[in-house]
Protein backbone atom coordinates (compact mmCIF):
# COMPACT_ATOMS: atom_id res chain seq x y z
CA UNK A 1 110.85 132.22 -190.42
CA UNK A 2 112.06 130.25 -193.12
CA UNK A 3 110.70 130.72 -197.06
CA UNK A 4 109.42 127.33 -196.63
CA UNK A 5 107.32 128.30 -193.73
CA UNK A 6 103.80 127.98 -193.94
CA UNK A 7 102.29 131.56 -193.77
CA UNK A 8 100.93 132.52 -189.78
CA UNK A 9 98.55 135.60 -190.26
CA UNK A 10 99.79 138.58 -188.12
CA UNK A 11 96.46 139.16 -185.35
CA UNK A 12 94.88 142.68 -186.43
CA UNK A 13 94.78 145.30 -184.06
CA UNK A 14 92.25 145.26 -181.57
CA UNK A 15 89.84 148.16 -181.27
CA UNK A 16 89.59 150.36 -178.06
CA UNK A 17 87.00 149.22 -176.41
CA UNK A 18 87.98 145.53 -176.59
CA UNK A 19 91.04 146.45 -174.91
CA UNK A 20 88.93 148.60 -172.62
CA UNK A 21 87.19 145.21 -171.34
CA UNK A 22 90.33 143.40 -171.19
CA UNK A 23 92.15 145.62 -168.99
CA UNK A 24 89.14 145.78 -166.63
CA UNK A 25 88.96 142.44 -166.37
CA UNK A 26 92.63 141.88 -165.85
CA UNK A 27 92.64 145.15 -163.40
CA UNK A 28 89.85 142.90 -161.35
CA UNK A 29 91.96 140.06 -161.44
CA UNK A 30 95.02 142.15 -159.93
CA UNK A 31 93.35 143.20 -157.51
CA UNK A 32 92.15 140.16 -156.11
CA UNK A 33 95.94 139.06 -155.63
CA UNK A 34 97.19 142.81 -154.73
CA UNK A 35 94.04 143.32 -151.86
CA UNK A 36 94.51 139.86 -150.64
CA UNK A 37 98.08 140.99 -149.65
CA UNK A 38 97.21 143.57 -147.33
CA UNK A 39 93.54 143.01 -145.96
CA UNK A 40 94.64 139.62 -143.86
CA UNK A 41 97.28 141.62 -141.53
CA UNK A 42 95.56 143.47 -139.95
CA UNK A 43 93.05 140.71 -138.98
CA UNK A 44 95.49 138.31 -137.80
CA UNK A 45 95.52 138.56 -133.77
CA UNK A 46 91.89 137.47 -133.98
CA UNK A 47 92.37 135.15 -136.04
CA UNK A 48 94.83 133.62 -134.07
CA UNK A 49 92.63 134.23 -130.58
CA UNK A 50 89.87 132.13 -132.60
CA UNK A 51 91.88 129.52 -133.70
CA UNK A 52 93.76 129.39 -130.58
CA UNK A 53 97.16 129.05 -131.94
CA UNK A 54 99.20 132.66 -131.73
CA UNK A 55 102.20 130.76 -132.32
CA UNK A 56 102.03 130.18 -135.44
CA UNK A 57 99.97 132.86 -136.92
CA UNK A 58 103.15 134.34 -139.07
CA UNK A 59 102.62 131.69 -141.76
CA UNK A 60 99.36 132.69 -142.80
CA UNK A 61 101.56 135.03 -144.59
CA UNK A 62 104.39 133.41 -145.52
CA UNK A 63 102.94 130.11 -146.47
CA UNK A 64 100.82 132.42 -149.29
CA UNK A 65 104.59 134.35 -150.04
CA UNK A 66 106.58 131.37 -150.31
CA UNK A 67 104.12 129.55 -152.64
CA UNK A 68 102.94 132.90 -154.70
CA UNK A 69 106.73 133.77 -155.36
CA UNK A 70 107.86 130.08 -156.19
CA UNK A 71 104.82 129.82 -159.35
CA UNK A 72 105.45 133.17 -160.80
CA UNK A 73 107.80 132.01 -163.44
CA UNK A 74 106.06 128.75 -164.00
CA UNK A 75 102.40 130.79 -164.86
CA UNK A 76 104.53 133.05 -167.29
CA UNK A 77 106.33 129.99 -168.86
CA UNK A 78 102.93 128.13 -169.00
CA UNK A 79 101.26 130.94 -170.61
CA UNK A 80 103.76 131.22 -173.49
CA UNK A 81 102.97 127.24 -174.21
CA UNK A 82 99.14 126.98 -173.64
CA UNK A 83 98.18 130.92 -173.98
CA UNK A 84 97.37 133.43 -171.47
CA UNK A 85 93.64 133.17 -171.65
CA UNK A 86 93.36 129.82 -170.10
CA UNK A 87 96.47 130.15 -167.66
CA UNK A 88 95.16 133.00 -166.13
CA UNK A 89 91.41 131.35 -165.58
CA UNK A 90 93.46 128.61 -163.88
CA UNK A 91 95.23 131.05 -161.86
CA UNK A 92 91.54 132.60 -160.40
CA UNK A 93 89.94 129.57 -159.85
CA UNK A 94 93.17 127.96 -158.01
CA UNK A 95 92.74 130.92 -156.01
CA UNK A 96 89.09 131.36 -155.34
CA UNK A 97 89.58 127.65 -154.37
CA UNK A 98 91.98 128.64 -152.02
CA UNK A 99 89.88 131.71 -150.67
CA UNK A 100 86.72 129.51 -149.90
CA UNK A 101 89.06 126.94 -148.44
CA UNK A 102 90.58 129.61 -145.88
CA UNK A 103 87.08 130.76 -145.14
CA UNK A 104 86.11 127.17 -143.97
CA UNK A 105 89.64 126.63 -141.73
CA UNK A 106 88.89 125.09 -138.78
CA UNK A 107 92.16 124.76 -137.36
CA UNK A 108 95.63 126.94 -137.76
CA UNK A 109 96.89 124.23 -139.82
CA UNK A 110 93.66 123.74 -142.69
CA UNK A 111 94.24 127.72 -142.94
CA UNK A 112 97.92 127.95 -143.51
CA UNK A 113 97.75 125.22 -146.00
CA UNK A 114 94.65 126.79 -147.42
CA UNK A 115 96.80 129.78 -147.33
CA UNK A 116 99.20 127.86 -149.84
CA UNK A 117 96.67 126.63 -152.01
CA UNK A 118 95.38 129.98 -152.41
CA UNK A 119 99.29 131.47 -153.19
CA UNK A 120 99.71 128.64 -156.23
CA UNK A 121 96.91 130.91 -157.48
CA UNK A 122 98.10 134.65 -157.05
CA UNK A 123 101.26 134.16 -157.56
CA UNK A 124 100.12 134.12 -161.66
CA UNK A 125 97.29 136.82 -160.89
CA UNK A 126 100.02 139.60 -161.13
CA UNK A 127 102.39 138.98 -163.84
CA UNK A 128 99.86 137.19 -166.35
CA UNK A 129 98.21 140.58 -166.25
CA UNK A 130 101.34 142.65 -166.98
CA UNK A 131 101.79 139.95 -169.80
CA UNK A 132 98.66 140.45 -171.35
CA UNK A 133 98.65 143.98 -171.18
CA UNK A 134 101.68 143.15 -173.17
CA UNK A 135 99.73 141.50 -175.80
CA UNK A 136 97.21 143.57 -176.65
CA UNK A 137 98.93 147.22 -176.50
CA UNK A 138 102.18 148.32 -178.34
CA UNK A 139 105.29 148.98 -176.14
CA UNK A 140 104.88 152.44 -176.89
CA UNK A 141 101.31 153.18 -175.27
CA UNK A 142 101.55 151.06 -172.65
CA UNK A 143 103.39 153.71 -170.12
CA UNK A 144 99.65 154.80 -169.48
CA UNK A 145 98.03 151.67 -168.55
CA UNK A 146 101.03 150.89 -166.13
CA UNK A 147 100.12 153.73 -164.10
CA UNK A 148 96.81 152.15 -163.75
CA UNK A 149 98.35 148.81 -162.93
CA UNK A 150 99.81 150.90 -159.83
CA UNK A 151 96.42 152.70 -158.41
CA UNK A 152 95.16 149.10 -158.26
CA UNK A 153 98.09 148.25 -155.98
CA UNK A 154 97.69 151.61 -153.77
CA UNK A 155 94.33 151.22 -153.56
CA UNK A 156 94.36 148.10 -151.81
CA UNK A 157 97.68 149.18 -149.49
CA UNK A 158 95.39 152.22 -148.56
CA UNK A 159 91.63 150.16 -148.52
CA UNK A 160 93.32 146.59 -147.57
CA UNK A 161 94.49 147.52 -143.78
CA UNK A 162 91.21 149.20 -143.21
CA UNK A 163 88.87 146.72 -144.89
CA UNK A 164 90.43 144.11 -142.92
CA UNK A 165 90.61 145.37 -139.86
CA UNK A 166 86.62 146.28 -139.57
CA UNK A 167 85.59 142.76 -140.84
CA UNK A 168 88.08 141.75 -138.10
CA UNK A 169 86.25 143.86 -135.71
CA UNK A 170 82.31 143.57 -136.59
CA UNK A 171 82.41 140.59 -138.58
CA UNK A 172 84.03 137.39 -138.75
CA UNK A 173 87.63 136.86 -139.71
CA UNK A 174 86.19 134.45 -142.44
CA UNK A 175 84.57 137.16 -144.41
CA UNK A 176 88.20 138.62 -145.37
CA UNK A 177 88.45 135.51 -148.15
CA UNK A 178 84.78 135.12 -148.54
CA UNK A 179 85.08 138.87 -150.03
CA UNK A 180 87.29 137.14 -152.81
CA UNK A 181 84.44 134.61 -153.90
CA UNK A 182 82.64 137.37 -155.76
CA UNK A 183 85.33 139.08 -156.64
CA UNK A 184 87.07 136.45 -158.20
CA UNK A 185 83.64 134.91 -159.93
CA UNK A 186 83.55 138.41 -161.34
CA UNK A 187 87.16 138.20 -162.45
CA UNK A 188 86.68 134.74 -163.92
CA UNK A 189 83.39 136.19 -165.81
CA UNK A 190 85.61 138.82 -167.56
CA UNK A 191 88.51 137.26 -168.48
CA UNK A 192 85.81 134.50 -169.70
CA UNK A 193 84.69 137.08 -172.46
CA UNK A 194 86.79 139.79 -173.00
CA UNK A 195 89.93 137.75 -173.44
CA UNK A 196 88.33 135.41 -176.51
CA UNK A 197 89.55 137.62 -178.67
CA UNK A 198 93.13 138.04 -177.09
CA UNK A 199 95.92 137.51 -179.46
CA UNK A 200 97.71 134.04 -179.91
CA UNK A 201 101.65 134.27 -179.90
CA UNK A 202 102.18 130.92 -177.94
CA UNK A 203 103.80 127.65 -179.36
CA UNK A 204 104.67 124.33 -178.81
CA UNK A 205 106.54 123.40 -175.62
CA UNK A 206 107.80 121.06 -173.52
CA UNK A 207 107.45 122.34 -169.92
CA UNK A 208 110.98 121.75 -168.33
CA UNK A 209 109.74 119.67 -164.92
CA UNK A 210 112.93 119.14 -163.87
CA UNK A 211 114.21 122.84 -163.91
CA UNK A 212 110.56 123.79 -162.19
CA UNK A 213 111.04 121.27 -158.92
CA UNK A 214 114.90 122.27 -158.83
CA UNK A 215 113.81 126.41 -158.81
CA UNK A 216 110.77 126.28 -156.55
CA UNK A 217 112.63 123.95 -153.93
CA UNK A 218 115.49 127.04 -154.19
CA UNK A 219 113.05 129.56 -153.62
CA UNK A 220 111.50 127.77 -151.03
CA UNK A 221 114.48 127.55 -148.93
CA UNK A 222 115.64 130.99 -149.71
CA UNK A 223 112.68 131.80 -148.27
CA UNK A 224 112.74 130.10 -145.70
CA UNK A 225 115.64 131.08 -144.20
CA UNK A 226 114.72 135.09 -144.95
CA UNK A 227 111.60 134.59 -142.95
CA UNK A 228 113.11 132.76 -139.86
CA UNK A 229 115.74 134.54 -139.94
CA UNK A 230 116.38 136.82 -136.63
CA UNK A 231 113.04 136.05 -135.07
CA UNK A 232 112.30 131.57 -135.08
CA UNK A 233 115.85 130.91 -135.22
CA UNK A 234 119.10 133.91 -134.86
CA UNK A 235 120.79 134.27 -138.45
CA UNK A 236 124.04 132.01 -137.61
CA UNK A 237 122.02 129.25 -136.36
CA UNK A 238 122.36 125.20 -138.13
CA UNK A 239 118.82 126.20 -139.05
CA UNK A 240 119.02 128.92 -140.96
CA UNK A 241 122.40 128.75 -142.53
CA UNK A 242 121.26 125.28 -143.39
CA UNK A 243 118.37 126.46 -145.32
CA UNK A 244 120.68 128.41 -147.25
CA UNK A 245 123.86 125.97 -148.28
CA UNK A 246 120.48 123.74 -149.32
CA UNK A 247 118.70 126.89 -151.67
CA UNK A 248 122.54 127.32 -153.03
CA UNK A 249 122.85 123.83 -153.76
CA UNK A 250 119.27 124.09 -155.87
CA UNK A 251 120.06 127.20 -157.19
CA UNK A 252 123.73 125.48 -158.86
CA UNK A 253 121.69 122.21 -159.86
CA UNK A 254 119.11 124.87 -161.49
CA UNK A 255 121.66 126.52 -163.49
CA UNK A 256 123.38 123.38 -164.75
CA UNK A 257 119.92 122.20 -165.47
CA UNK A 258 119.02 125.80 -167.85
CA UNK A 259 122.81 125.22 -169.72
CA UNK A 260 121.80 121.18 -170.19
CA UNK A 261 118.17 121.01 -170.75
CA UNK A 262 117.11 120.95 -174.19
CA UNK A 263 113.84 123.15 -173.71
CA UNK A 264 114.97 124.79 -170.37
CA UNK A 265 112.33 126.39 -167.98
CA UNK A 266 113.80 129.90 -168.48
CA UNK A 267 115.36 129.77 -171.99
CA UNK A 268 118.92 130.84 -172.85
CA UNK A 269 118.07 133.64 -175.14
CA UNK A 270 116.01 135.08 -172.44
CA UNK A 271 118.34 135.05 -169.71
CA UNK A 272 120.65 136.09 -171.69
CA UNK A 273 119.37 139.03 -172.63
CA UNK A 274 120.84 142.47 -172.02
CA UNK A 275 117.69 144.62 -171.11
CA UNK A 276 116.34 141.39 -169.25
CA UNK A 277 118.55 140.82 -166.77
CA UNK A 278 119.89 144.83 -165.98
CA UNK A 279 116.12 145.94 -165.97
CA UNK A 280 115.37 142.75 -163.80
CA UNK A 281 118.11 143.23 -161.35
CA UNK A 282 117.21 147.07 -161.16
CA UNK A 283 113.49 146.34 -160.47
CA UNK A 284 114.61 143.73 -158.08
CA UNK A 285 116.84 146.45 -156.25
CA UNK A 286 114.07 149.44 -155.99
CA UNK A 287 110.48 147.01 -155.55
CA UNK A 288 112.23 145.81 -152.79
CA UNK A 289 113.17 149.14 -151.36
CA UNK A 290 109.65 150.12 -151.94
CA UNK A 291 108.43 147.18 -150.33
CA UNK A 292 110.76 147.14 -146.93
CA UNK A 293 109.91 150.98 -146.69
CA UNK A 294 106.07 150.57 -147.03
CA UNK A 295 105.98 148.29 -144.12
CA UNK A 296 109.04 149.70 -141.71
CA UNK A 297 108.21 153.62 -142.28
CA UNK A 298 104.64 152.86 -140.08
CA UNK A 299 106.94 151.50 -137.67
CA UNK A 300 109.09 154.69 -137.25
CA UNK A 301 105.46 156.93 -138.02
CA UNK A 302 103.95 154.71 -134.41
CA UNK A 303 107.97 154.53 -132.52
CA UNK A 304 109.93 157.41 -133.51
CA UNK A 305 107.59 160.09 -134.79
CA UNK A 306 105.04 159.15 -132.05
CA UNK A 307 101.71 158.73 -134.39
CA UNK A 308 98.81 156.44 -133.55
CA UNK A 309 98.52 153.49 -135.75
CA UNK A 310 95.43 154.95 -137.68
CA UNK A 311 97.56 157.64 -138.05
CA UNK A 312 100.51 156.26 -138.95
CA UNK A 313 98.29 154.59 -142.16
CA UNK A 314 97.28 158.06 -143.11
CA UNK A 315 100.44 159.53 -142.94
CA UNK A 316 101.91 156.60 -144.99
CA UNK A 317 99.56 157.89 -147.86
CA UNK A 318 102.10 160.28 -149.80
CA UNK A 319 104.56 157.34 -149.70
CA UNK A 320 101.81 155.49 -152.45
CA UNK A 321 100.27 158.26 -153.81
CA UNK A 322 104.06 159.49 -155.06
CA UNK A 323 104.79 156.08 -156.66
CA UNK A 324 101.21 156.18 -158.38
CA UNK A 325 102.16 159.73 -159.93
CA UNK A 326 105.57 158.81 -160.62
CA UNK A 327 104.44 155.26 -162.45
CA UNK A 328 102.08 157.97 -164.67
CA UNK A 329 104.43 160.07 -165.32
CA UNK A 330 107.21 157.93 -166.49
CA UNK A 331 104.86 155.96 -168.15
CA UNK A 332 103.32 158.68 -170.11
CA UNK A 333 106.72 160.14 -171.03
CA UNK A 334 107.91 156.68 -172.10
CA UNK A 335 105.67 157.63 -175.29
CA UNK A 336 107.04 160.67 -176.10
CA UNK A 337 110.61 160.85 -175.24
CA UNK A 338 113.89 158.93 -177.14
CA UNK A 339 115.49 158.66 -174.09
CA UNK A 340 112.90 157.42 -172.11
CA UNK A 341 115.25 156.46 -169.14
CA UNK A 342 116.00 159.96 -167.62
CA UNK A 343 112.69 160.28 -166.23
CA UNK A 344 113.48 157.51 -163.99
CA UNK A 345 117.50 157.93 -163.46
CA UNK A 346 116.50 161.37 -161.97
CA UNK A 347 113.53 160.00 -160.07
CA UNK A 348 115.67 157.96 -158.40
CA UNK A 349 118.66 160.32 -157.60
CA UNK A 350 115.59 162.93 -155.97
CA UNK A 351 114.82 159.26 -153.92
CA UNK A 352 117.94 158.60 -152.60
CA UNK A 353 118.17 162.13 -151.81
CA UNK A 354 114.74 162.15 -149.73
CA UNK A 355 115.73 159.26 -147.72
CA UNK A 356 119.39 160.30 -147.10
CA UNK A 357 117.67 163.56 -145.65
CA UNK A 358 115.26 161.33 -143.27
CA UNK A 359 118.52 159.48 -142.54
CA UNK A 360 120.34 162.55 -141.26
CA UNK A 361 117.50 163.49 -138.76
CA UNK A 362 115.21 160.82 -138.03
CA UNK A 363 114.38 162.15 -135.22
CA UNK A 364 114.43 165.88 -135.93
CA UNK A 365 112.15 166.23 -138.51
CA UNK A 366 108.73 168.04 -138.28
CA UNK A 367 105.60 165.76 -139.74
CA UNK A 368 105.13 167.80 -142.74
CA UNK A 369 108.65 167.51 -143.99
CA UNK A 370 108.66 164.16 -143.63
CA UNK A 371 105.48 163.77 -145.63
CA UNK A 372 107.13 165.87 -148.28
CA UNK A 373 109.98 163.28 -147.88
CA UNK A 374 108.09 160.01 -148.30
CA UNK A 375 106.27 161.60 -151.23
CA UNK A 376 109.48 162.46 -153.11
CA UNK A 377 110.86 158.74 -152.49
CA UNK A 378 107.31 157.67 -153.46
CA UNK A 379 107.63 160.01 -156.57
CA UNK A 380 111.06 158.46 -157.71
CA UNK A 381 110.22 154.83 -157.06
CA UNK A 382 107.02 154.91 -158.92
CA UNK A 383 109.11 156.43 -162.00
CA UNK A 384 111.21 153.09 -162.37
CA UNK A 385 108.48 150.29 -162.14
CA UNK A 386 106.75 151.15 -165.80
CA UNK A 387 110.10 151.74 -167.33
CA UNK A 388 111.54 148.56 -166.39
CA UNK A 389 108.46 146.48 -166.95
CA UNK A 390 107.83 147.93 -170.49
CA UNK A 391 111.59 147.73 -171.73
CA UNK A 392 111.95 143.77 -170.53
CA UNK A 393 108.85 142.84 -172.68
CA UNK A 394 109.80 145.16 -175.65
CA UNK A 395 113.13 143.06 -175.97
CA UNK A 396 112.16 139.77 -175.97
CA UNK A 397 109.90 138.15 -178.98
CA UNK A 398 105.68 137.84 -178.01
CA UNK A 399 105.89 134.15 -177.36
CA UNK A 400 108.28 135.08 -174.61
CA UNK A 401 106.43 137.62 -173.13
CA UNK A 402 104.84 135.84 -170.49
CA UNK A 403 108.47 133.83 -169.40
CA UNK A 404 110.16 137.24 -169.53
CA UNK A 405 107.40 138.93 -167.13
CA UNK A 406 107.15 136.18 -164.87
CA UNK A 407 111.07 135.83 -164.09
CA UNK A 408 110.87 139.97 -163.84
CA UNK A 409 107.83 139.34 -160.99
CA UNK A 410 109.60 136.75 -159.40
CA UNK A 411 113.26 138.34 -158.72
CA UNK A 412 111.21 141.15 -157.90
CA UNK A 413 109.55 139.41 -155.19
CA UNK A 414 112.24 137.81 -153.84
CA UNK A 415 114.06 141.13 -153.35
CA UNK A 416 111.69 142.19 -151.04
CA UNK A 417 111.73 139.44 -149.25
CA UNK A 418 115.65 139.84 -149.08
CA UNK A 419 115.06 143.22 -148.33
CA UNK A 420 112.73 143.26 -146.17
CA UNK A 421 113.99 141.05 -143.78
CA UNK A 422 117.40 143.21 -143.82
CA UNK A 423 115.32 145.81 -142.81
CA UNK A 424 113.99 143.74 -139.95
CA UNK A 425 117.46 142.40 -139.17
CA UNK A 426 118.37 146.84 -138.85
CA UNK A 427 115.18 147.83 -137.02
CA UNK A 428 114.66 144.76 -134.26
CA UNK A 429 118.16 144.45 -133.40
CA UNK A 430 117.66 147.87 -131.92
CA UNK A 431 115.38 146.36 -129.37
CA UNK A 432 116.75 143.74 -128.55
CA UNK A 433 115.07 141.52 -131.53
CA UNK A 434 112.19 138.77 -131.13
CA UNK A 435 109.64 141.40 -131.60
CA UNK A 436 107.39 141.73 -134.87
CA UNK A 437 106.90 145.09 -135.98
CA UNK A 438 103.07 144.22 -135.22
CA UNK A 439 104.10 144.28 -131.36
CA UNK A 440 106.46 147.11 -130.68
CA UNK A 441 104.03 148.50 -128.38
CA UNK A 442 104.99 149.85 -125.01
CA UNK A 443 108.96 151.16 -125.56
CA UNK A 444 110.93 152.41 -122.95
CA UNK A 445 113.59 155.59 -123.70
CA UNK A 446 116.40 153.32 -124.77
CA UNK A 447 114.45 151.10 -127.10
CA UNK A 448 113.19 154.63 -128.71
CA UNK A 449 116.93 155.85 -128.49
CA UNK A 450 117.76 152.96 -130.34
CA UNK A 451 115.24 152.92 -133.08
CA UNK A 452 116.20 156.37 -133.88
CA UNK A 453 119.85 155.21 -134.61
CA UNK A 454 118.51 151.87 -136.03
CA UNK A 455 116.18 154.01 -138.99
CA UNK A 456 119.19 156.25 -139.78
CA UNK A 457 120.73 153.48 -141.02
CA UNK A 458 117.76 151.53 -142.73
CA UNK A 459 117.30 154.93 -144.53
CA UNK A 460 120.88 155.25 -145.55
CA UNK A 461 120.33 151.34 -146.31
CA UNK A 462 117.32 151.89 -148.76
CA UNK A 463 119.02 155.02 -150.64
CA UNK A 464 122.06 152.14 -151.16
CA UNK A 465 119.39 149.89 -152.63
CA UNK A 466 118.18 152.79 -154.67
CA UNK A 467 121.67 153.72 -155.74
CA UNK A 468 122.47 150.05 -157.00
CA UNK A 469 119.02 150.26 -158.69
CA UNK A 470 120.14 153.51 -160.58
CA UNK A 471 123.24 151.88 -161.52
CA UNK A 472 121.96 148.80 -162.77
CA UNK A 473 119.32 151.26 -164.82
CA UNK A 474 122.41 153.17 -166.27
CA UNK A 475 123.23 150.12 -167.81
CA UNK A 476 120.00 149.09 -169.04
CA UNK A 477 120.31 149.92 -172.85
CA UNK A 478 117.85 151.90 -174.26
CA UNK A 479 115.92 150.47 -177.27
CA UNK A 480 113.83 152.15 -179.44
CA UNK A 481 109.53 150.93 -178.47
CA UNK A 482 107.88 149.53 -180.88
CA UNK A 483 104.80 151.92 -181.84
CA UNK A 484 102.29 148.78 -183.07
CA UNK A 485 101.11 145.46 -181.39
CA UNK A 486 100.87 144.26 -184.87
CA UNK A 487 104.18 145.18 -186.07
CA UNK A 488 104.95 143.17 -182.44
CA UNK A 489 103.62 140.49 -183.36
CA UNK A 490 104.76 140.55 -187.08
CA UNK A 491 108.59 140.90 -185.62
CA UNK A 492 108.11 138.31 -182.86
CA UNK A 493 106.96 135.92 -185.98
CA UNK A 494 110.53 135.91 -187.45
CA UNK A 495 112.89 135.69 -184.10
């Protein structure tokens, strides 16, 4: 700031239970977008009996990925030019919009544009409240509330599956996104009134249009081609290798675009960044490990350990509950320790070493050692996420908070997708391919025979992903957390 600046008074503090009512309110909104993720699978086969249209029941899902993952960075770079408080009531009421209008779907096609509509909202849901947790507690005590961020997102893994598939079974399939309409109304009332008093870092911006249509048509494609991939069309069709020359194309016209633009979407200084983009790229690496195991280790639970599919949900459980614990623990440490990085570099290396066990006898393996297994992989994931999440928006200025979050979210996102579908591409090939993991029902010897061989190497696959993640991590550098949101703030005033 220059000495001929006109003085900008530094917000005071706010007192704790202010930011009690904030996080609540934010930890509703969360929810809505983290719960909505998991309660709709397993309620699709009646849906699609209802609607009469099985064929095209996978984009209920991916119509709400693809247009979730494609806003992200455009809530977090709206937020740092119009403030988080009104961005984020335009993300829940974009979304309850969405919710009522997939209740009231008559046809397959009304709900998987619905489905849309309501992604444009959650895909801001998430990351705008990461962001504001961000601007109301100091890097240095925010380890604690990040562990809180994660129950909300085991809870509904654990309580989404189930919640959906009763209302599935006793109910109708409309009441899974009617459940959001008070939900969200109670979200909206919150943020209403606890986040009036919410700090002010943003400032006037242009809002790079361009750069926006030139990243979401990328993503878009990208995703695309990860989600037809091996089951609508096989990976070297036109199709598919199509859909990616065209998201590579966007991607280089998006770039040029950042290095031309005079206000560009993501901003140099942010990309740029040395914490930013290792700490991105190593939470792109292990969420979407996390994310590929949570939904292929059921798979082996039903095919290769031989549980039920209730069962198979229960004995996911130590998977989530480790990452919860971990995300604490790191978190909590994060306050306390100089080198706050260990906690995680060795989380990850007792990871990698859990799965490379499964990997070496997927098939020999009694129940309870692979429980103690997918709690230690659980244990070292969960010790990355705060780390990560905290260190990106402790080295970038407040009014950059929200852009910084939101490209963290969104290259998070779309390693999953990447990963997840690599997954697939390892576990379906093994029977033969064309099947969902939803439908690997009756299996004859050899298919079992060669899903055994097929999750040895998606384990030794995920520790990989894990191992890139720890490197990427290593070179993360380690900056001291600021101990005050004030002194944040004061800082950010001056970059």
């Amino acid at each position: 700031m220059s000495a001929h600046s006109p003085a900008v008074a530094v917000p005071a503090p706010l007192d704790h239970a202010t930011v009690r009512s904030i996080i609540i309110g934010i930890m509703l909104a969360m929810l809505l977008a983290a719960l909505d993720q998991t309660i709709v699978a397993t309620a699709l086969p009646t849906i699609g009996q209802e609607l009469g249209d099985v064929e095209h029941l996978s984009w209920v899902v991916s119509a709400y990925l693809l247009a979730a993952t494609a806003v992200t960075p455009l809530y977090g770079k709206f937020s740092d030019i119009h403030g988080r408080r009104i961005t984020l009531l335009v993300s829940i009421s974009v979304f309850i919009i969405g919710s009522v209008a997939c209740a009231l779907a008559p046809t397959m096609l009304a709900l998987i544009l619905a489905r849309a509509l309501q992604g444009l909202g959650g895909g801001g849901l998430i990351s705008l409240a990461q962001t504001i947790i961000a601007d109301v507690v100091s890097p240095k005590e925010r380890g604690r509330y990040q562990g809180y961020i994660a129950s909300v997102f085991v809870t509904s893994s654990v309580v989404g599956p189930v919640l959906g598939g009763l209302i599935a079974d006793h109910l109708h399939w409309s009441v899974i996104f009617w459940i959001n309409l008070p939900l969200g109304l109670g979200a909206f009332w919150m943020v209403w009134g606890a986040l009036r008093r919410l700090p002010r870092h943003d400032r006037r911006h242009r809002l790079d249009v361009l750069g926006a249509v030139l990243m979401v048509g990328a993503t878009v494609a990208a995703m695309l081609a990860l989600t037809w991939g091996g089951t609508r069309y096989p990976w070297d069709s036109a199709e598919i290798l199509g859909l990616f020359a065209g998201s590579l194309v966007l991607w280089v016209l998006f770039a040029a675009r950042l290095l031309t633009a005079a206000e560009p979407l993501i901003p140099l200084a942010v990309m740029s960044n040395q914490v930013v983009g290792t700490g991105t790229a190593a939470a792109f690496c292990v969420m979407g490990s996390f994310i590929g195991l949570s939904i292929y280790v059921p798979v082996y639970l039903e095919s290769v350990v031989g549980l039920s599919a209730s069962n198979s949900g229960l004995a996911l459980m130590p998977l989530m509950a480790g990452t919860v614990t971990g995300a604490n623990i790191a978190g909590r440490f994060m306050a306390r320790m100089t080198h706050y990085k260990r906690t995680p570099l060795v989380g990850l290396v007792i990871a990698a070493a859990a799965l490379v066990g499964l990997a070496a006898y997927p098939d020999g393996l009694p129940l309870w050692v692979v429980e103690v297994a997918l709690a230690a992989v659980g244990l070292g994931l969960g010790t990355v996420l705060p780390v990560t999440t905290i260190s990106i928006q402790n080295a970038v200025a407040m009014h950059q908070l929200g852009t910084a979050t939101g490209c963290m979210n969104f290259f998070r996102s779309l390693g999953s997708a990447i990963v997840v579908a690599g997954f697939g591409a390892i576990v379906l090939s093994a029977i033969g391919g064309g099947r969902s993991p939803e439908t690997l029902g009756a299996l004859t010897p050899a298919m079992r025979e060669g899903l055994v061989g097929a999750f040895h190497w998606m384990f030794l696959a995920a520790a990989a992903g894990l191992a890139l993640g720890f490197v990427w991590l290593l070179l993360m550098e380690e900056r001291p957390l600021r101990s005050g949101a004030a002194q944040h703030a004061k800082e950010a005033l001056v970059e």
